[in-house]
Protein backbone atom coordinates (compact mmCIF):
# COMPACT_ATOMS: atom_id res chain seq x y z
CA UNK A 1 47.83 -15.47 -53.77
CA UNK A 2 44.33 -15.54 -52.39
CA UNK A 3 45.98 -18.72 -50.05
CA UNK A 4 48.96 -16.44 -48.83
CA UNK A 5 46.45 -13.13 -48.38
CA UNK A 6 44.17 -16.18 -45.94
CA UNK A 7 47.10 -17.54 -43.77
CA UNK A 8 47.90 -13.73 -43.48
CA UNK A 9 44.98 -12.62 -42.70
CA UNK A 10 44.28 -15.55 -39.85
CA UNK A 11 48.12 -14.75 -38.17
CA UNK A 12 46.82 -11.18 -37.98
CA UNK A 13 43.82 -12.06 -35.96
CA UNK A 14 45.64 -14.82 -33.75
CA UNK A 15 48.45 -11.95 -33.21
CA UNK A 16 45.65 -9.69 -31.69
CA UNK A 17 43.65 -12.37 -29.98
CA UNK A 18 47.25 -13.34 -28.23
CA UNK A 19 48.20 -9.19 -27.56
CA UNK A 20 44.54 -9.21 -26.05
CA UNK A 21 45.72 -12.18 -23.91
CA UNK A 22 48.80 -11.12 -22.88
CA UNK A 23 47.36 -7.59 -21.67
CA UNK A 24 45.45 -9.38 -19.15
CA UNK A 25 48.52 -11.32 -18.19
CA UNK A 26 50.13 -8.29 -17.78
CA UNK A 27 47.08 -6.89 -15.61
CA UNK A 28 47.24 -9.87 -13.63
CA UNK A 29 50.94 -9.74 -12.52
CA UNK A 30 49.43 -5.53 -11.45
CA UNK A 31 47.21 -7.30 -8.65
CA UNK A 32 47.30 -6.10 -5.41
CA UNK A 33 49.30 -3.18 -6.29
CA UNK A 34 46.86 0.12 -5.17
CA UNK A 35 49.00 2.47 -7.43
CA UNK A 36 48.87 0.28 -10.54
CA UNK A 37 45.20 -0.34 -10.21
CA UNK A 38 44.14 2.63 -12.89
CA UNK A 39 46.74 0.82 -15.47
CA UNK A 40 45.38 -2.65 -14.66
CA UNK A 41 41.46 -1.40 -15.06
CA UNK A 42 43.12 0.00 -18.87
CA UNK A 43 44.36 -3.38 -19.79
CA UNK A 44 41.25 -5.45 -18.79
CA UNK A 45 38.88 -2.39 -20.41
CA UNK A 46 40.90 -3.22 -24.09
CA UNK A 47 40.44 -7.13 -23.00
CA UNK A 48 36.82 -6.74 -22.81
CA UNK A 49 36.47 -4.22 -25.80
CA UNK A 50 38.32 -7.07 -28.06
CA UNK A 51 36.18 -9.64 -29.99
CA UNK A 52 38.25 -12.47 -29.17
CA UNK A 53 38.84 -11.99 -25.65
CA UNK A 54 35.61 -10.26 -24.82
CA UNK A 55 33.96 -13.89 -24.13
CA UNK A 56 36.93 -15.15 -22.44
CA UNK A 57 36.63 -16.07 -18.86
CA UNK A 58 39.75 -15.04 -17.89
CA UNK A 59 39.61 -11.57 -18.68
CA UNK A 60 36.49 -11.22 -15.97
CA UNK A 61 38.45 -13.17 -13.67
CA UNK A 62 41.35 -11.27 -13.60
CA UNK A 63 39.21 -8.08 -13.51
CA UNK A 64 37.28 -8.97 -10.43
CA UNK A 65 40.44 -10.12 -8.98
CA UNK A 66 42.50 -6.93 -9.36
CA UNK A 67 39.54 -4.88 -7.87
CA UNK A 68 38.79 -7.53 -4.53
CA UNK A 69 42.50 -7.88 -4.28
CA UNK A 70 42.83 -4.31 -3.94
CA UNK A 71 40.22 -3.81 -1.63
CA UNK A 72 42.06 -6.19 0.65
CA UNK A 73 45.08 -4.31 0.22
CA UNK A 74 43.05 -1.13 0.87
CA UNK A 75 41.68 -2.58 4.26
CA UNK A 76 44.33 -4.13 5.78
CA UNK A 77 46.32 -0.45 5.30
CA UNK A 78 42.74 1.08 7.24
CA UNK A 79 43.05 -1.65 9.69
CA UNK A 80 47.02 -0.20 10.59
CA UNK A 81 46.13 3.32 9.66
CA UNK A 82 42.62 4.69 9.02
CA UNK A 83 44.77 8.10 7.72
CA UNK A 84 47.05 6.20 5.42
CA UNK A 85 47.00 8.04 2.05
CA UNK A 86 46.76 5.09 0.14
CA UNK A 87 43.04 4.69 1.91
CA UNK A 88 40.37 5.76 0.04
CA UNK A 89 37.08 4.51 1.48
CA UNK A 90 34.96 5.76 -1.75
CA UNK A 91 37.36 4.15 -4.28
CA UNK A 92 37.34 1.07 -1.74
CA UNK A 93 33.43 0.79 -2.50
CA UNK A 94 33.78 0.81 -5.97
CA UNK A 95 36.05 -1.85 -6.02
CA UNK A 96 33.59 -3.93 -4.35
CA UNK A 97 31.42 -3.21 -6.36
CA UNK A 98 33.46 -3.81 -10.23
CA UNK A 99 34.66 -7.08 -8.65
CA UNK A 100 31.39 -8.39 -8.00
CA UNK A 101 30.02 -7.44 -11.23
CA UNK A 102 33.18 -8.85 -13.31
CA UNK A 103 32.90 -12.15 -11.52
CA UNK A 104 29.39 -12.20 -12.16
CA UNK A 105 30.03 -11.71 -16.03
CA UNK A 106 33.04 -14.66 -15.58
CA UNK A 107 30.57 -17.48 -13.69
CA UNK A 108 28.51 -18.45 -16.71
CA UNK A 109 31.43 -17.87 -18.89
CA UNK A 110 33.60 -20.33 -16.46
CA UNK A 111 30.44 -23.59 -16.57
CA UNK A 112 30.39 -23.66 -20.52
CA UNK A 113 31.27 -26.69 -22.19
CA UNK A 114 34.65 -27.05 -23.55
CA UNK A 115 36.05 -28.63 -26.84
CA UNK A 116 34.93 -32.17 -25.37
CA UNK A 117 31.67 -31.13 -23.92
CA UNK A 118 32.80 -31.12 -20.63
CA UNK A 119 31.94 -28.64 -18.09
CA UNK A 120 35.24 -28.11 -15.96
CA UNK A 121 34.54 -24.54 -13.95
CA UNK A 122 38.56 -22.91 -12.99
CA UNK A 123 37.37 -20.23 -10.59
CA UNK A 124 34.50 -20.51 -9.75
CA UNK A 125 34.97 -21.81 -6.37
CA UNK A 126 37.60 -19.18 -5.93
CA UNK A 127 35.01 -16.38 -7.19
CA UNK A 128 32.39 -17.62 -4.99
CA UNK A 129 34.17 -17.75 -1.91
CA UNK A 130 35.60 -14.12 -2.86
CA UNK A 131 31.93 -12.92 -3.02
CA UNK A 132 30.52 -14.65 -0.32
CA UNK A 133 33.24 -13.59 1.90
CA UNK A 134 33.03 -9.65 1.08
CA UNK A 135 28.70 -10.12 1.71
CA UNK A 136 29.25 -7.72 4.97
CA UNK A 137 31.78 -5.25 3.38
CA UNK A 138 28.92 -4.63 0.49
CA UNK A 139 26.33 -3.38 3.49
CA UNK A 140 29.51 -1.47 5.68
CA UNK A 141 30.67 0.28 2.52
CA UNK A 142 27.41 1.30 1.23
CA UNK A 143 26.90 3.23 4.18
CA UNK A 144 30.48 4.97 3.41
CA UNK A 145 29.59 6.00 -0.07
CA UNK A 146 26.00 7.18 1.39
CA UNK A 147 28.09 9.26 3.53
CA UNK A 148 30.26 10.81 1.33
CA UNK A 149 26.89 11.55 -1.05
CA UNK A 150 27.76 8.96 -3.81
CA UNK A 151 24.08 8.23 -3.21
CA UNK A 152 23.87 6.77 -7.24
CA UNK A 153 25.12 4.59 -8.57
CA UNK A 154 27.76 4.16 -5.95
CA UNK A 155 25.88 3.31 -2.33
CA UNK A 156 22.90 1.80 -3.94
CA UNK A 157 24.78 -0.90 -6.11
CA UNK A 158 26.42 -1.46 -2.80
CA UNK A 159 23.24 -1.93 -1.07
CA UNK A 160 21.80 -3.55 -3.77
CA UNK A 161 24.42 -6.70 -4.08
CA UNK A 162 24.59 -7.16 -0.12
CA UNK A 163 20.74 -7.62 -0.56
CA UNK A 164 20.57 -9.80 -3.28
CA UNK A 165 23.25 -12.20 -2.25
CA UNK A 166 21.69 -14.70 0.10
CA UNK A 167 19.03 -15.28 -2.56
CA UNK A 168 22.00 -16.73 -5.33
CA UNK A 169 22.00 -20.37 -5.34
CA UNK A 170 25.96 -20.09 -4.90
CA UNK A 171 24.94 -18.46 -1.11
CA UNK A 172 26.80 -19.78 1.70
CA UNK A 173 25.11 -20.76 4.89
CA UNK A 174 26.21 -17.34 6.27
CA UNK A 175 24.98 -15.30 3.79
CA UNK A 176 21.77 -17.64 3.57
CA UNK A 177 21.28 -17.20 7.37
CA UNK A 178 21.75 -12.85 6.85
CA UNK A 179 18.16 -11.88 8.58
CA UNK A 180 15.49 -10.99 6.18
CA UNK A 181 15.48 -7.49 8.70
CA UNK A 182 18.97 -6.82 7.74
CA UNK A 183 17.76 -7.43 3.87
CA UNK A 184 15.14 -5.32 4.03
CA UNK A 185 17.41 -2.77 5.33
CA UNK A 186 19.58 -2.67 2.90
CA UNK A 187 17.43 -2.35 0.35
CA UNK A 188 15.55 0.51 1.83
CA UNK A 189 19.08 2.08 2.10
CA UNK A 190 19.42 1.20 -1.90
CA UNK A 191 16.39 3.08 -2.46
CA UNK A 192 17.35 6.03 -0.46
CA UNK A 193 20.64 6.39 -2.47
CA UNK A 194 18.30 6.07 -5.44
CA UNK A 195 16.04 8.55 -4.95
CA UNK A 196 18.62 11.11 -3.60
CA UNK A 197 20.45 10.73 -7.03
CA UNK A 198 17.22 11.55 -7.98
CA UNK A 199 17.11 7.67 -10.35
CA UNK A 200 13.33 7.59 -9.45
CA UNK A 201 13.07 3.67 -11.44
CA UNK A 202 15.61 2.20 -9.79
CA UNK A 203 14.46 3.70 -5.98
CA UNK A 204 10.89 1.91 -6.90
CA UNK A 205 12.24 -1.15 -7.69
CA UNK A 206 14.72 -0.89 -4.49
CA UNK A 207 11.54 0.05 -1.86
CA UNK A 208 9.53 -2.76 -3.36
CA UNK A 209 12.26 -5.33 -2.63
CA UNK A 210 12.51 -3.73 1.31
CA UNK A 211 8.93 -3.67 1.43
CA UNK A 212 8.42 -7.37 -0.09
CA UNK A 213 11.47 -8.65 2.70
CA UNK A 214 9.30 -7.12 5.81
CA UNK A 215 10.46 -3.76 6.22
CA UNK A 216 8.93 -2.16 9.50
CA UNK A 217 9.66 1.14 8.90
CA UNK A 218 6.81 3.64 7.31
CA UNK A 219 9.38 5.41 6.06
CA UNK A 220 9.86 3.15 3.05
CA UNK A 221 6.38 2.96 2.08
CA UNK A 222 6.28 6.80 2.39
CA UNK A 223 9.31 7.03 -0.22
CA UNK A 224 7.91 4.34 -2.52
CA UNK A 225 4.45 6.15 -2.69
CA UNK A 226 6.33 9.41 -3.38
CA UNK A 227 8.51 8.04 -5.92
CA UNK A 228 5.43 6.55 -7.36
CA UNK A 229 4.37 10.26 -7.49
CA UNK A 230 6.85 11.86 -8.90
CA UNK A 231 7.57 9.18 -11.61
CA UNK A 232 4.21 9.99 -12.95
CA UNK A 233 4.80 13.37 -13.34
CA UNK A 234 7.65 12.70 -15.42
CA UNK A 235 5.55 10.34 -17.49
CA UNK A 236 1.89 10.68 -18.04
CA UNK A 237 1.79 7.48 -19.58
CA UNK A 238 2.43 6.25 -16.04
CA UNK A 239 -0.21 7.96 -13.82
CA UNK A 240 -2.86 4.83 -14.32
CA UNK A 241 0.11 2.40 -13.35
CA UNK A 242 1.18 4.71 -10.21
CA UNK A 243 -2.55 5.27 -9.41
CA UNK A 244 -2.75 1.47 -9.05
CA UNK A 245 0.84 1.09 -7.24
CA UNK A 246 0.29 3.69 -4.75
CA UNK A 247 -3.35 2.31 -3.37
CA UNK A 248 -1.53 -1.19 -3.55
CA UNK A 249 1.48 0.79 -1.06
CA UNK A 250 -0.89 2.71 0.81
CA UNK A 251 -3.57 -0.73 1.39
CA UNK A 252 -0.29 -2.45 2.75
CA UNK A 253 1.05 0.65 4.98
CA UNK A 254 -2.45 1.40 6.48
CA UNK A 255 -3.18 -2.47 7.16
CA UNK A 256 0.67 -2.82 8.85
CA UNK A 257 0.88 0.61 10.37
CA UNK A 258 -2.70 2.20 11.14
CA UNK A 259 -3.02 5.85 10.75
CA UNK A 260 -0.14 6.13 13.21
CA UNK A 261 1.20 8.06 9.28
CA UNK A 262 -2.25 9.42 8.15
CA UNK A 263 -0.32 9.54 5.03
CA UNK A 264 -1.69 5.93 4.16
CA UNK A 265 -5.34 6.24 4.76
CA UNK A 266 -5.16 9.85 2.83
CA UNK A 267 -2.83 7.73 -0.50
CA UNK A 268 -5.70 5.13 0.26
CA UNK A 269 -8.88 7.11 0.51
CA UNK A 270 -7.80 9.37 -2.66
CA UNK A 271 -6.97 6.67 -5.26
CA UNK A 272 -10.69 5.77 -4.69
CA UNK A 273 -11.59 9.31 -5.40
CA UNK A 274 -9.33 9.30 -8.78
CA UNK A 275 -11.89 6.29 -9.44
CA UNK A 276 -14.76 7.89 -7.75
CA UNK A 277 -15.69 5.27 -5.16
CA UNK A 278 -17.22 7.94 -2.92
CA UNK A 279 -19.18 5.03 -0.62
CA UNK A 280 -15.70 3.29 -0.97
CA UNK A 281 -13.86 5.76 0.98
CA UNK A 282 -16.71 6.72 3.12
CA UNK A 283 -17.24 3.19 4.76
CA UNK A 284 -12.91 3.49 5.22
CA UNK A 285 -13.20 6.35 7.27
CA UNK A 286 -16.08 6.22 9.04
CA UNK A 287 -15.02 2.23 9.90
CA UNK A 288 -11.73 4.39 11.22
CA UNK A 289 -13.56 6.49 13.12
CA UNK A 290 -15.68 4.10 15.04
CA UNK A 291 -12.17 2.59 15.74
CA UNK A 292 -11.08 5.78 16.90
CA UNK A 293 -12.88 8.52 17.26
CA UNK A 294 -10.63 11.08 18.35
CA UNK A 295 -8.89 11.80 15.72
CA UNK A 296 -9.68 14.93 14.46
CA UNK A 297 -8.20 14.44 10.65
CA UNK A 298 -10.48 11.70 10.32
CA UNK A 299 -13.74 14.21 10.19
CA UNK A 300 -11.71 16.40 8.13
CA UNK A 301 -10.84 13.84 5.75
CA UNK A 302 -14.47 12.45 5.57
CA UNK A 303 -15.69 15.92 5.46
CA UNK A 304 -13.32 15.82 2.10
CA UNK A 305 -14.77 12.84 0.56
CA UNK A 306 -18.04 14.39 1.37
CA UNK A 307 -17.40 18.02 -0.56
CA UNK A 308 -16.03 15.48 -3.56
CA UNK A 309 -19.35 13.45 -3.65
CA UNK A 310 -21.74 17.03 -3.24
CA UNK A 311 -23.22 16.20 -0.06
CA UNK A 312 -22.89 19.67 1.72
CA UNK A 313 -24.40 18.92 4.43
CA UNK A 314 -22.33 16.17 5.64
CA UNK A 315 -19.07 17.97 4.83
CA UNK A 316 -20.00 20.65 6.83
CA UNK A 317 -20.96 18.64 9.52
CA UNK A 318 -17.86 16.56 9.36
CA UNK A 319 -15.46 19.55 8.97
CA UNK A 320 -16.87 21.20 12.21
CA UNK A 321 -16.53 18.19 14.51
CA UNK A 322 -13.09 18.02 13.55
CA UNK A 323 -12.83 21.74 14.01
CA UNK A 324 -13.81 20.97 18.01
CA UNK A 325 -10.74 19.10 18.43
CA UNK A 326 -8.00 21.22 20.53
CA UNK A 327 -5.41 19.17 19.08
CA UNK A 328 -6.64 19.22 15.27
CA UNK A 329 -3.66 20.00 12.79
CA UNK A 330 -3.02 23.13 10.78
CA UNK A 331 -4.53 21.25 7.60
CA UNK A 332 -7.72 20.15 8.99
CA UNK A 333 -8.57 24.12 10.30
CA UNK A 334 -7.61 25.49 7.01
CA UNK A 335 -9.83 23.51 5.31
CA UNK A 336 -13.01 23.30 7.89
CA UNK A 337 -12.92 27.21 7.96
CA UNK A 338 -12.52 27.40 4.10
CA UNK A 339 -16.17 24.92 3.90
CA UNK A 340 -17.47 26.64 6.88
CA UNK A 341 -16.85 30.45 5.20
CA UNK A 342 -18.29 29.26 1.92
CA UNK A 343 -21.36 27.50 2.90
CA UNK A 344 -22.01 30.63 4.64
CA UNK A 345 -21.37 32.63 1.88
CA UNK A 346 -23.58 30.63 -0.13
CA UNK A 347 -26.26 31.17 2.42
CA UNK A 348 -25.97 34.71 2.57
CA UNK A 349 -26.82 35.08 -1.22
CA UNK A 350 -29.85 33.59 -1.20
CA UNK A 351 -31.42 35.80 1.43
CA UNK A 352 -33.91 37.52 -0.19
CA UNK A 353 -35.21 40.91 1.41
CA UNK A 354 -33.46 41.81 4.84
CA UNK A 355 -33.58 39.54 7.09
CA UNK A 356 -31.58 40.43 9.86
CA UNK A 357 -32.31 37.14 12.15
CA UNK A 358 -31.15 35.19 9.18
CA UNK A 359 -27.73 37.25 8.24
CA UNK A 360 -27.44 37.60 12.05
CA UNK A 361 -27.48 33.37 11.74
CA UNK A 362 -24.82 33.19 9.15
CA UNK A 363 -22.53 35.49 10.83
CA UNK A 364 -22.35 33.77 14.35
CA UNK A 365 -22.28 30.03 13.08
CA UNK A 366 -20.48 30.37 10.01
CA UNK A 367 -18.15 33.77 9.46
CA UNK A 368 -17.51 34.49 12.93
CA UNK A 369 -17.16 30.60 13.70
CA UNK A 370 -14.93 30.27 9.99
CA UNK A 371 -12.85 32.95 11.33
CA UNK A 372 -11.99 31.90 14.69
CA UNK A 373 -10.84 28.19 13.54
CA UNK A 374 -8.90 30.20 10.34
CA UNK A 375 -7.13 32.20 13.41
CA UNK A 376 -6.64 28.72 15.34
CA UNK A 377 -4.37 27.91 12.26
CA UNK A 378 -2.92 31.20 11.97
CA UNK A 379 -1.28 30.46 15.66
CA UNK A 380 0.47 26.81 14.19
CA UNK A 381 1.76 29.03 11.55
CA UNK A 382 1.77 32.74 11.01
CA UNK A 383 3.24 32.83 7.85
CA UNK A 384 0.95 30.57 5.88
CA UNK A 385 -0.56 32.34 2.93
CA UNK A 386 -3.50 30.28 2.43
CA UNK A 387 -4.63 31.51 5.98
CA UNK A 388 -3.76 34.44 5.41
CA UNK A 389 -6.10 34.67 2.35
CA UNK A 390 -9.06 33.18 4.11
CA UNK A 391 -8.99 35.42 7.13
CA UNK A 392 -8.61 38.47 4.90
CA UNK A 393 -11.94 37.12 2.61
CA UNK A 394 -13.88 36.34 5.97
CA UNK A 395 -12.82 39.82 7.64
CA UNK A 396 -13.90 41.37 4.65
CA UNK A 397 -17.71 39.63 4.45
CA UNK A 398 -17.72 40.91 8.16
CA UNK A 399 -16.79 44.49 7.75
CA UNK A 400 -18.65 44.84 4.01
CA UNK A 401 -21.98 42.46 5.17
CA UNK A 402 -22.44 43.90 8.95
């Protein structure tokens, strides 16, 4: 009995292992077919969901082979007739994309050793040449899933694989010879996608790669410090590991790109107040300065360090000399009338008696002067409340004191 209940039992596996089988002979005989694409995905989906055929090369193959095959299907009905109804440029990405990643599942599967030991690939060659072949389409159809806002996972898988290709062994010369410019591109464009589906991780890991691969564009050192930023906030387990990555970004964006972004010598010259360097980020900006000395953010930022450390003195005289600047920015006047108003205010209350030279004194060079860089800001931007609050505190001292 327990013999008959054995050979039962093994007929009942083999009959599943061969239904398993035959669905993906039935997907295969769907390739090519647009319409019958959903029905083919079904059959390889129960392939790869069964135990016996889940390790099975030839249920990957097929898979990736139904999706590439319809994407040439797809683009030689574009090529005739970009309108064609059967054209769908979003779907076209996505098959790109699930035929790369089922071959990549079927290549180790296809180099394993068979019942002799013998290592005998079947399609790999095919696979390979598939891939290497469709290394432009991944970059030209990223862009078309960017466009139509499938920003994650969609565009930046697609921007992802074009990237990574000419580093796989299995390269061809013509993916090997892709420009490390055109690399870097793509992965910046990954990392965009990323961080517009708002997958912070996977935009960090994406900028890095473009950044690592030469990227000359700021931009994605401005996005991988920001992402940095806002993955922190998320996580406060994080903040001492984005402290660290964002000086790294903002060390390698200042040294490549100068303060032609002050954004990297402000990242810079604040991570070494989170650690409180103070003579650190001093020798920076004044090194900066001497370089070039008309920059009026570069006082105000010094000026900053300055206030931090508790040396009054030089952060006022800092924040006025950028304050003489006609062409100093909206941030830099906020803050030099802001010092300006409360070092006089701080002056002011330690008159003793009357002293009208004195109070005279602090209302010329520091209310009066506070108020008339507060009201060079106000003209950049009427609307700004912070002005708004420190004109109405320094009108007040001037109506209330005088």
């Amino acid at each position: 009995m327990k013999k008959i209940l054995s050979i039962a039992l093994c007929l009942s596996v083999v009959g599943a292992m061969n239904a398993q089988k035959a669905s993906v002979d039935q997907a295969a005989k769907l390739s090519g077919k647009i319409d019958k694409l959903p029905e083919a995905r079904e059959l390889i989906k129960q392939a790869t969901e069964n135990a016996e055929t889940s390790q099975d090369v030839r249920t990957y193959y097929v898979g990736g082979k139904l999706e590439f095959d319809a994407f040439d299907e797809a683009y030689k009905k574009r090529a005739l007739n970009p309108d064609d109804p059967a054209v769908n440029t979003v779907e076209m990405g996505n098959q790109l994309i699930n035929g790369y990643n089922y071959f990549l599942k079927a290549l180790p599967l296809d180099s394993l050793p068979n019942e002799k030991g013998q290592i005998k690939p079947k399609h790999s060659k095919e696979m390979i040449s598939k891939i290497n072949g469709h290394h432009s389409d991944y970059y030209n159809y990223g862009g078309e899933l960017f466009n139509k806002k499938h920003y994650y996972p969609e565009a930046y898988n697609a921007f992802m694989i074009y990237g990574s290709l000419p580093s796989q062994t299995w390269a061809d010369k013509s993916v090997k010879a892709v420009p490390d410019s055109m690399i870097a591109l793509a992965y910046h464009y990954a990392g965009i996608g990323a961080f517009s589906g708002n997958a912070v991780p996977e935009a960090i890991v994406a900028f890095e790669k473009a950044r690592k691969a030469g990227i000359t564009d700021p931009q994605n050192y401005v996005y991988e410090i920001a992402s940095w930023q806002n993955l922190a906030l998320r996580d406060s387990t994080l903040e001492n590991k984005a402290k660290a990555e964002i000086k790294n970004i903002a060390l390698q964006g200042y040294n490549t790109f100068g303060i032609s972004n002050p954004l990297f010598i402000n990242n810079l010259v604040n991570s070494m107040l989170q650690d409180k360097n103070y003579e650190e980020a001093l020798a920076t900006i004044s090194k900066q300065i001497a370089a070039t000395p008309d920059k009026a953010f570069l006082y105000g930022l010094r000026g900053y360090v300055n206030d931090r450390k508790g040396d009054d003195t030089a952060s006022l005289a800092d924040y006025r000399k950028a304050a003489e600047f006609e062409d100093a920015d909206i941030e830099t006047l906020k803050n030099a009338s802001k010092k300006i108003y409360t070092a006089g205010t701080a002056i002011w209350n330690n008159i003793e008696g009357n002293q009208p030279e004195k109070r005279q004194e602090v209302k010329k060079d520091y209310f009066e002067a506070a108020k008339a860089i507060a009201e060079r800001a106000q003209a950049i931007n009427s609307s700004d409340p912070d002005i708004s609050y420190i004109l109405d505190n320094i009108n007040y001292a001037l109506e209330t004191y005088f």
